[in-house]
N, C-alpha and C. Protein backbone atom coordinates (compact mmCIF):
# COMPACT_ATOMS: atom_id res chain seq x y z
N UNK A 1 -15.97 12.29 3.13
CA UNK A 1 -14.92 11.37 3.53
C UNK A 1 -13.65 11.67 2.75
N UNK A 2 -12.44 11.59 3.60
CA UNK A 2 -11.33 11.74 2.95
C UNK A 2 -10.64 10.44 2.00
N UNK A 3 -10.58 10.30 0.95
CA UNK A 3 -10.31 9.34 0.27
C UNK A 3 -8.21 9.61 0.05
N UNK A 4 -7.77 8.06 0.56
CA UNK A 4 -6.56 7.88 0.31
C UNK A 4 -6.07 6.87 -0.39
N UNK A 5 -4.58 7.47 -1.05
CA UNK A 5 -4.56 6.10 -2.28
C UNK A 5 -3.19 5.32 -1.74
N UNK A 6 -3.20 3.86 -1.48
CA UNK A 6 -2.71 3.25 -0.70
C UNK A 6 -1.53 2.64 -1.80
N UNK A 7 -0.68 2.36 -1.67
CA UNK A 7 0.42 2.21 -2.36
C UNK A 7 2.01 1.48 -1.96
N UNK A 8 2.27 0.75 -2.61
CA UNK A 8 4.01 0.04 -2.14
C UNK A 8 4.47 0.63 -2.41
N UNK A 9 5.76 0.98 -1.29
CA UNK A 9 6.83 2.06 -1.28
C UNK A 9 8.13 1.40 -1.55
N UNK A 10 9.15 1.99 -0.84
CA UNK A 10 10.45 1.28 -0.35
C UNK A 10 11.03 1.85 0.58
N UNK A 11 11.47 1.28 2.26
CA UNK A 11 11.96 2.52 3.13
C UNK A 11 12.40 3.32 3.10
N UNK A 12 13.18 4.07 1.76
CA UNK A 12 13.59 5.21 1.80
C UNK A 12 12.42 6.40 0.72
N UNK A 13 11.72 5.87 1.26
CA UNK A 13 11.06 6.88 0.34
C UNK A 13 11.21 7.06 -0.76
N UNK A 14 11.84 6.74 -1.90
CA UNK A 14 12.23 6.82 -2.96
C UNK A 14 11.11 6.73 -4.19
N UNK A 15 10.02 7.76 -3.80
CA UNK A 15 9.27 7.16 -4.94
C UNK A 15 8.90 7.38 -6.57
N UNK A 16 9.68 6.60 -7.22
CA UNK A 16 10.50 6.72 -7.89
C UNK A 16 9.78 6.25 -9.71
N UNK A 17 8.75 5.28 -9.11
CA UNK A 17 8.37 4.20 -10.10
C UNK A 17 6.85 3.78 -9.88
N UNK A 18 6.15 3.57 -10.77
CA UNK A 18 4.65 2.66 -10.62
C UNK A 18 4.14 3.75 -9.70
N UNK A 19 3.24 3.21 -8.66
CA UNK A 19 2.17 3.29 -8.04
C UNK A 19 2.80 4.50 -7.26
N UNK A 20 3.79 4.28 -6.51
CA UNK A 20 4.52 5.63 -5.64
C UNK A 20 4.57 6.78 -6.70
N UNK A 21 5.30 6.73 -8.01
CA UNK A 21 5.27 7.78 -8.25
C UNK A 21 4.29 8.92 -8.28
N UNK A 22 3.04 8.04 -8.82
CA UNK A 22 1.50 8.05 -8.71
C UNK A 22 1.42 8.88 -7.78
N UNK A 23 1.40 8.15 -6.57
CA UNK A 23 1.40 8.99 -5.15
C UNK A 23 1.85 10.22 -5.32
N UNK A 24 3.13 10.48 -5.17
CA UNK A 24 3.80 11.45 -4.49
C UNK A 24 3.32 12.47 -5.90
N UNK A 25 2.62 12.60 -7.32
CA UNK A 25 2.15 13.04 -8.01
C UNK A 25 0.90 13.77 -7.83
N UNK A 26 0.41 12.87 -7.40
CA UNK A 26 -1.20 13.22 -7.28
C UNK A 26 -1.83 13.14 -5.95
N UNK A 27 -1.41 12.53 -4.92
CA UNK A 27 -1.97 12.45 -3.58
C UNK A 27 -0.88 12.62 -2.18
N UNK A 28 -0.35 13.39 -2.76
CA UNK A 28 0.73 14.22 -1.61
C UNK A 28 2.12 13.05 -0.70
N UNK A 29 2.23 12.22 -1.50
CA UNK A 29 3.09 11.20 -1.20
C UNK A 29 4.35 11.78 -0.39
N UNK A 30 4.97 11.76 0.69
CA UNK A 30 6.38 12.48 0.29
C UNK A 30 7.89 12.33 0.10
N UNK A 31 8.40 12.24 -0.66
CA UNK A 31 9.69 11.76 -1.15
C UNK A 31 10.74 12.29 0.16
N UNK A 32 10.91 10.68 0.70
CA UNK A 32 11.86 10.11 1.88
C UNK A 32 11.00 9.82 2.84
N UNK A 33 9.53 9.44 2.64
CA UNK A 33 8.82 8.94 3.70
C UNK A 33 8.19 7.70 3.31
N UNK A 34 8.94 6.65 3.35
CA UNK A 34 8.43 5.45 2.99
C UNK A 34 7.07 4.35 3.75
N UNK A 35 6.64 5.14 4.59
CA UNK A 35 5.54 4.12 5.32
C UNK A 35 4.72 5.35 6.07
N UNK A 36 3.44 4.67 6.23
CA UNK A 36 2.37 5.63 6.57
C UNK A 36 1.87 6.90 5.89
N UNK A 37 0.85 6.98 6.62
CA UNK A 37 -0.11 8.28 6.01
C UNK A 37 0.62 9.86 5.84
N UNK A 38 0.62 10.06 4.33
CA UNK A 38 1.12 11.35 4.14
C UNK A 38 0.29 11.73 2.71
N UNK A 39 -0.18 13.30 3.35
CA UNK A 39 -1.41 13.60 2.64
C UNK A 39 -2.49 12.72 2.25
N UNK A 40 -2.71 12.33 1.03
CA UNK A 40 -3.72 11.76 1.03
C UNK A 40 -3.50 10.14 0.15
N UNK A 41 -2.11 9.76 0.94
CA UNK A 41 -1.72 8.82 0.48
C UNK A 41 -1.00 7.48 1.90
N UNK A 42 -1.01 6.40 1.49
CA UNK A 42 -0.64 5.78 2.70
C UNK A 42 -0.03 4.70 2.22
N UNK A 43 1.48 4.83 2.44
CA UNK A 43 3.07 4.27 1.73
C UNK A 43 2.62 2.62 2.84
N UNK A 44 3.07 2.01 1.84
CA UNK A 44 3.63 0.49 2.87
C UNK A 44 4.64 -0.21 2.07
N UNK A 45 5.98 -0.35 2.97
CA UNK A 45 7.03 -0.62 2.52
C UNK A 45 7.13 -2.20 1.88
N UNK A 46 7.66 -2.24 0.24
CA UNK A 46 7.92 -3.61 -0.27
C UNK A 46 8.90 -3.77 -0.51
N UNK A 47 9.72 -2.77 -0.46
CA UNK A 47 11.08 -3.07 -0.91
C UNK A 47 12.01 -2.27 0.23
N UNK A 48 13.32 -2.60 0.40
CA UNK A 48 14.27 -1.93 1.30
C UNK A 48 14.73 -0.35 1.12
N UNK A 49 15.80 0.04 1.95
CA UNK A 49 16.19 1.04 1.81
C UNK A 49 17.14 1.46 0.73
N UNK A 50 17.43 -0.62 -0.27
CA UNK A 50 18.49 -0.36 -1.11
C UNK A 50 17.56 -0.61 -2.32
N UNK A 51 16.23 -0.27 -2.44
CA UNK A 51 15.06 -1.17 -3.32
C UNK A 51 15.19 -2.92 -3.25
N UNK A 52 15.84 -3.58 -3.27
CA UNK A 52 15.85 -4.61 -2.77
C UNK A 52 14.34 -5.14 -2.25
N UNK A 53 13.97 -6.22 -2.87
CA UNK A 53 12.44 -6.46 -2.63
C UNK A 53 12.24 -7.22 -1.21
N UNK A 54 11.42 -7.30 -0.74
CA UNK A 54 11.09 -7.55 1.13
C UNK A 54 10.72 -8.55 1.07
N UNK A 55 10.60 -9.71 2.06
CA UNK A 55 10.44 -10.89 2.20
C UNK A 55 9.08 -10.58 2.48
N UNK A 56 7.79 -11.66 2.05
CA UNK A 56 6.49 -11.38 2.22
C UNK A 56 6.20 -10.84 3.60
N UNK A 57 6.90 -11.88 4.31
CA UNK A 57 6.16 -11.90 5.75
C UNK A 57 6.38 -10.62 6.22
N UNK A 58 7.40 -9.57 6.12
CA UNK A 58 7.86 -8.63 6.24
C UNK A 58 6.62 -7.34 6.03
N UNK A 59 6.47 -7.64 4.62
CA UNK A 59 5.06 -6.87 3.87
C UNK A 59 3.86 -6.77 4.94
N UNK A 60 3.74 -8.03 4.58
CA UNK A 60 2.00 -8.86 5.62
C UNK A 60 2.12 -8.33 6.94
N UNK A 61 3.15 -7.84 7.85
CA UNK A 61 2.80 -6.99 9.08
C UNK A 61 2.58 -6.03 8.50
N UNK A 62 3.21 -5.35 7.74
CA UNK A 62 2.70 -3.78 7.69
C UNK A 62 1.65 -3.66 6.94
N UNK A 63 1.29 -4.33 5.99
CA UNK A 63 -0.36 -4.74 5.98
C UNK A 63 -1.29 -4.95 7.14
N UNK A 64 -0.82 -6.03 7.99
CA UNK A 64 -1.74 -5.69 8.95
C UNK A 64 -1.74 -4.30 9.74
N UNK A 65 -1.00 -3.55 9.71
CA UNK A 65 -0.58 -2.43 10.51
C UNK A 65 -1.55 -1.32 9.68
N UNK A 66 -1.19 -1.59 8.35
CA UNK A 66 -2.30 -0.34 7.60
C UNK A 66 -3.83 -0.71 8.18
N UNK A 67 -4.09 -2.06 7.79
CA UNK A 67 -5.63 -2.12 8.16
C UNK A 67 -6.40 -2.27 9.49
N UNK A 68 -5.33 -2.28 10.38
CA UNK A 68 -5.80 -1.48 11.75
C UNK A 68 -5.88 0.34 11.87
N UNK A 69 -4.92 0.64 11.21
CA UNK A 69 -5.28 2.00 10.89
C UNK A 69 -6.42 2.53 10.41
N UNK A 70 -6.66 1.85 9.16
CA UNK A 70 -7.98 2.06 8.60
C UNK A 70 -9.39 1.59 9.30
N UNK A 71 -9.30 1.07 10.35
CA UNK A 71 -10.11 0.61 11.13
C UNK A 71 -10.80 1.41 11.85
N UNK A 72 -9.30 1.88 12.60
CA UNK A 72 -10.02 3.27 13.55
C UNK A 72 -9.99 4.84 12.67
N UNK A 73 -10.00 4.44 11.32
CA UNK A 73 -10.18 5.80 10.59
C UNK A 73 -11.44 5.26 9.81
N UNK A 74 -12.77 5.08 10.34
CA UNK A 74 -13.62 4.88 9.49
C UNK A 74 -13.52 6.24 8.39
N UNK A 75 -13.51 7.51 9.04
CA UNK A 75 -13.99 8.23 8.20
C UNK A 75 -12.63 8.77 6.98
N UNK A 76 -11.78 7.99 6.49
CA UNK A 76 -11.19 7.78 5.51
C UNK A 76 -11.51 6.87 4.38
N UNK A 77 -11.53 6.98 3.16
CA UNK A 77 -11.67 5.76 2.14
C UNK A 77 -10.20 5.22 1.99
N UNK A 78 -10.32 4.26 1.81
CA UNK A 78 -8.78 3.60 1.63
C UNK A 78 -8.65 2.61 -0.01
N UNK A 79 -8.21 3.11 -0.55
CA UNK A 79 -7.99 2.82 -2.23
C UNK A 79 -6.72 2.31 -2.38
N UNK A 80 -6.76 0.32 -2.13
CA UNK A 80 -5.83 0.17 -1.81
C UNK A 80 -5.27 -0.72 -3.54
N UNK A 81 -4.05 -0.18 -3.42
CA UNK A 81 -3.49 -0.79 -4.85
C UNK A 81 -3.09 -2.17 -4.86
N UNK A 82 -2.82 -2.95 -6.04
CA UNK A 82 -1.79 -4.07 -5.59
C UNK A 82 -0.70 -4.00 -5.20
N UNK A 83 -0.74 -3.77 -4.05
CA UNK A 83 0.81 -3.50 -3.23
C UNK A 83 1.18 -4.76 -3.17
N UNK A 84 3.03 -4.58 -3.38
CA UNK A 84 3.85 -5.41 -3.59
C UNK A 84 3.58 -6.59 -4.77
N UNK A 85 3.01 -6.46 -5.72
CA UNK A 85 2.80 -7.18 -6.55
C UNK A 85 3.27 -6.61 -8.16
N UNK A 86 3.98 -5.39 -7.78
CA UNK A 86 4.21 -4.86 -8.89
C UNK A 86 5.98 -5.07 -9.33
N UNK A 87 6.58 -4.13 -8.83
CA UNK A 87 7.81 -3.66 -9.13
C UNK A 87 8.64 -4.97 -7.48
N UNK A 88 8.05 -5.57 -6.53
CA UNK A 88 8.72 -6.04 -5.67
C UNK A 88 8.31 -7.78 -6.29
N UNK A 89 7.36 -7.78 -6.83
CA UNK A 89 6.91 -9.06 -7.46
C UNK A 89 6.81 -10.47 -6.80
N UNK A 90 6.00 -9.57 -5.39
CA UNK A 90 5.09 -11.03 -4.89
C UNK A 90 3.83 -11.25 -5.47
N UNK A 91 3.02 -12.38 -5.16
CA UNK A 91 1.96 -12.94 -5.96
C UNK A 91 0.50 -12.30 -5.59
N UNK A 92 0.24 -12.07 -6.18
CA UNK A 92 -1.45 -10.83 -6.09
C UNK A 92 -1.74 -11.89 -5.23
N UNK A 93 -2.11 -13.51 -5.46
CA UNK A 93 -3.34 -14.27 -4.58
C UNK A 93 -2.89 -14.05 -3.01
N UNK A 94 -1.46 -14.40 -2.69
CA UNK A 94 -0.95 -14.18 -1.57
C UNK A 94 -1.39 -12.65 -0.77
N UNK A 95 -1.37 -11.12 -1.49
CA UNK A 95 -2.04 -10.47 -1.02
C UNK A 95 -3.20 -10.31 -0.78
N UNK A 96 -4.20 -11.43 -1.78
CA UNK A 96 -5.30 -11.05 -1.82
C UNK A 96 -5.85 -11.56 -0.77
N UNK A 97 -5.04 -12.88 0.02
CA UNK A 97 -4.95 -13.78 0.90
C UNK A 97 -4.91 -13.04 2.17
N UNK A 98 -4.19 -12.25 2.26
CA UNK A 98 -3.98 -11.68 3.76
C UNK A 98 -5.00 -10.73 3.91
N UNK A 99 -5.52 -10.19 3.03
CA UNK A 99 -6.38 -8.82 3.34
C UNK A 99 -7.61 -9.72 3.84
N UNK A 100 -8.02 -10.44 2.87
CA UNK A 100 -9.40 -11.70 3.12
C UNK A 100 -8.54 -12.15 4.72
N UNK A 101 -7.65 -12.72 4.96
CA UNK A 101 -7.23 -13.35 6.47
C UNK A 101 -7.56 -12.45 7.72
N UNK A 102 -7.04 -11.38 7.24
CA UNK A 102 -6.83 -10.38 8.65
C UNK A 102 -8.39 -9.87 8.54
N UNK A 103 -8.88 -9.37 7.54
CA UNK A 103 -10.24 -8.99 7.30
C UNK A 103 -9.92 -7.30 7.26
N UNK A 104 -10.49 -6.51 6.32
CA UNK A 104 -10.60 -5.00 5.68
C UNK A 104 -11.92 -4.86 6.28
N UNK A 105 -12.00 -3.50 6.99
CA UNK A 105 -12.73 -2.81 7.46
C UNK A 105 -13.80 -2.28 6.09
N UNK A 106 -14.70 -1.96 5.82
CA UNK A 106 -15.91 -1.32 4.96
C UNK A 106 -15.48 -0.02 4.18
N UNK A 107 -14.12 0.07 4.76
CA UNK A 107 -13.94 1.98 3.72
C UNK A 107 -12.25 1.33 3.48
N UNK A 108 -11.99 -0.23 3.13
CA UNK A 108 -11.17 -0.53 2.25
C UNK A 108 -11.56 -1.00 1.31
N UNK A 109 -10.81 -0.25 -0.17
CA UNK A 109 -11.77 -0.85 -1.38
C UNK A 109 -10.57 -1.16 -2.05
N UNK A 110 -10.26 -2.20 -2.83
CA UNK A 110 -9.82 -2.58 -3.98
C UNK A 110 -9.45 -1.72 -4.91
N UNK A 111 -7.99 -1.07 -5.54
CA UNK A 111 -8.38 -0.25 -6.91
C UNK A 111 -8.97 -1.08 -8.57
N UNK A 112 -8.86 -0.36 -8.71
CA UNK A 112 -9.43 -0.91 -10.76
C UNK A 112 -8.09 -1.63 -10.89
N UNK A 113 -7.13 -0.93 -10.68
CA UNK A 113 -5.60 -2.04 -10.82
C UNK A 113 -5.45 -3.61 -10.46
N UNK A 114 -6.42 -3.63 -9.99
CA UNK A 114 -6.23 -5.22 -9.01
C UNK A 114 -6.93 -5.80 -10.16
N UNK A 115 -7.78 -5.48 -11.62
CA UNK A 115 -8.67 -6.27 -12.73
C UNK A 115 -7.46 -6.92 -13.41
N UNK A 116 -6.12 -6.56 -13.56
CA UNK A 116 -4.99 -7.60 -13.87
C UNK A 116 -4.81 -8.64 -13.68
N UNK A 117 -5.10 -8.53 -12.14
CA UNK A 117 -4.72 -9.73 -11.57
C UNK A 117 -5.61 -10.84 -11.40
N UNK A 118 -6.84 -10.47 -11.62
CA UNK A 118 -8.41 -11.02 -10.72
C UNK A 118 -8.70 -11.96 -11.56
């Protein structure tokens, strides 16, 4: 199985800081592609094109948008970080809220990063 590391971006790709840099370091992220699957990484936008942080509700679709993806990609692992809870500084429970709402498919897992918050 292809394992991907899921991560908050900002629409311009800019990844610059935290978890993106991560990405575009180690799991083929690519700098000016702020959303969706690239290499073995899968951007979801928290902040704007000016970094400017995103209104939740904004987030929470493209959350739901990743985990329909991951749905019909059983055969991906999805290693999902605390997105938007870092550098855009919405509230971990609120994410932890939507993933539990919408419901994560079996090959979405939690990273070790989320023991901060838990």
């Amino acid at each position: 199985m292809k394992h991907i590391f899921v991560f908050g971006s900002n629409k311009a790709g800019i990844h610059g800081k935290g978890a993106a840099l991560y990405a575009l370091k180690n799991y083929g992220a690519v700098y000016g592609q702020g959303f969706g699957l690239w290499g073995n990484s899968y951007a979801i936008p928290t902040k704007g094109y000016n970094l400017e942080p995103m209104e939740y509700d904004d987030i929470e679709l493209s959350i739901r948008e990743f985990l329909n993806f991951a749905e019909v990609n059983p055969d991906m692992i999805f290693e999902f970080t605390p997105v938007g809870c870092g550098l855009a500084g919405h509230d971990p429970k609120r994410v932890l809220h939507t993933l539990k709402f919408y419901g994560c498919s079996g090959n979405v897992l939690l990273s070790n990063s989320w023991l901060e918050y838990v």
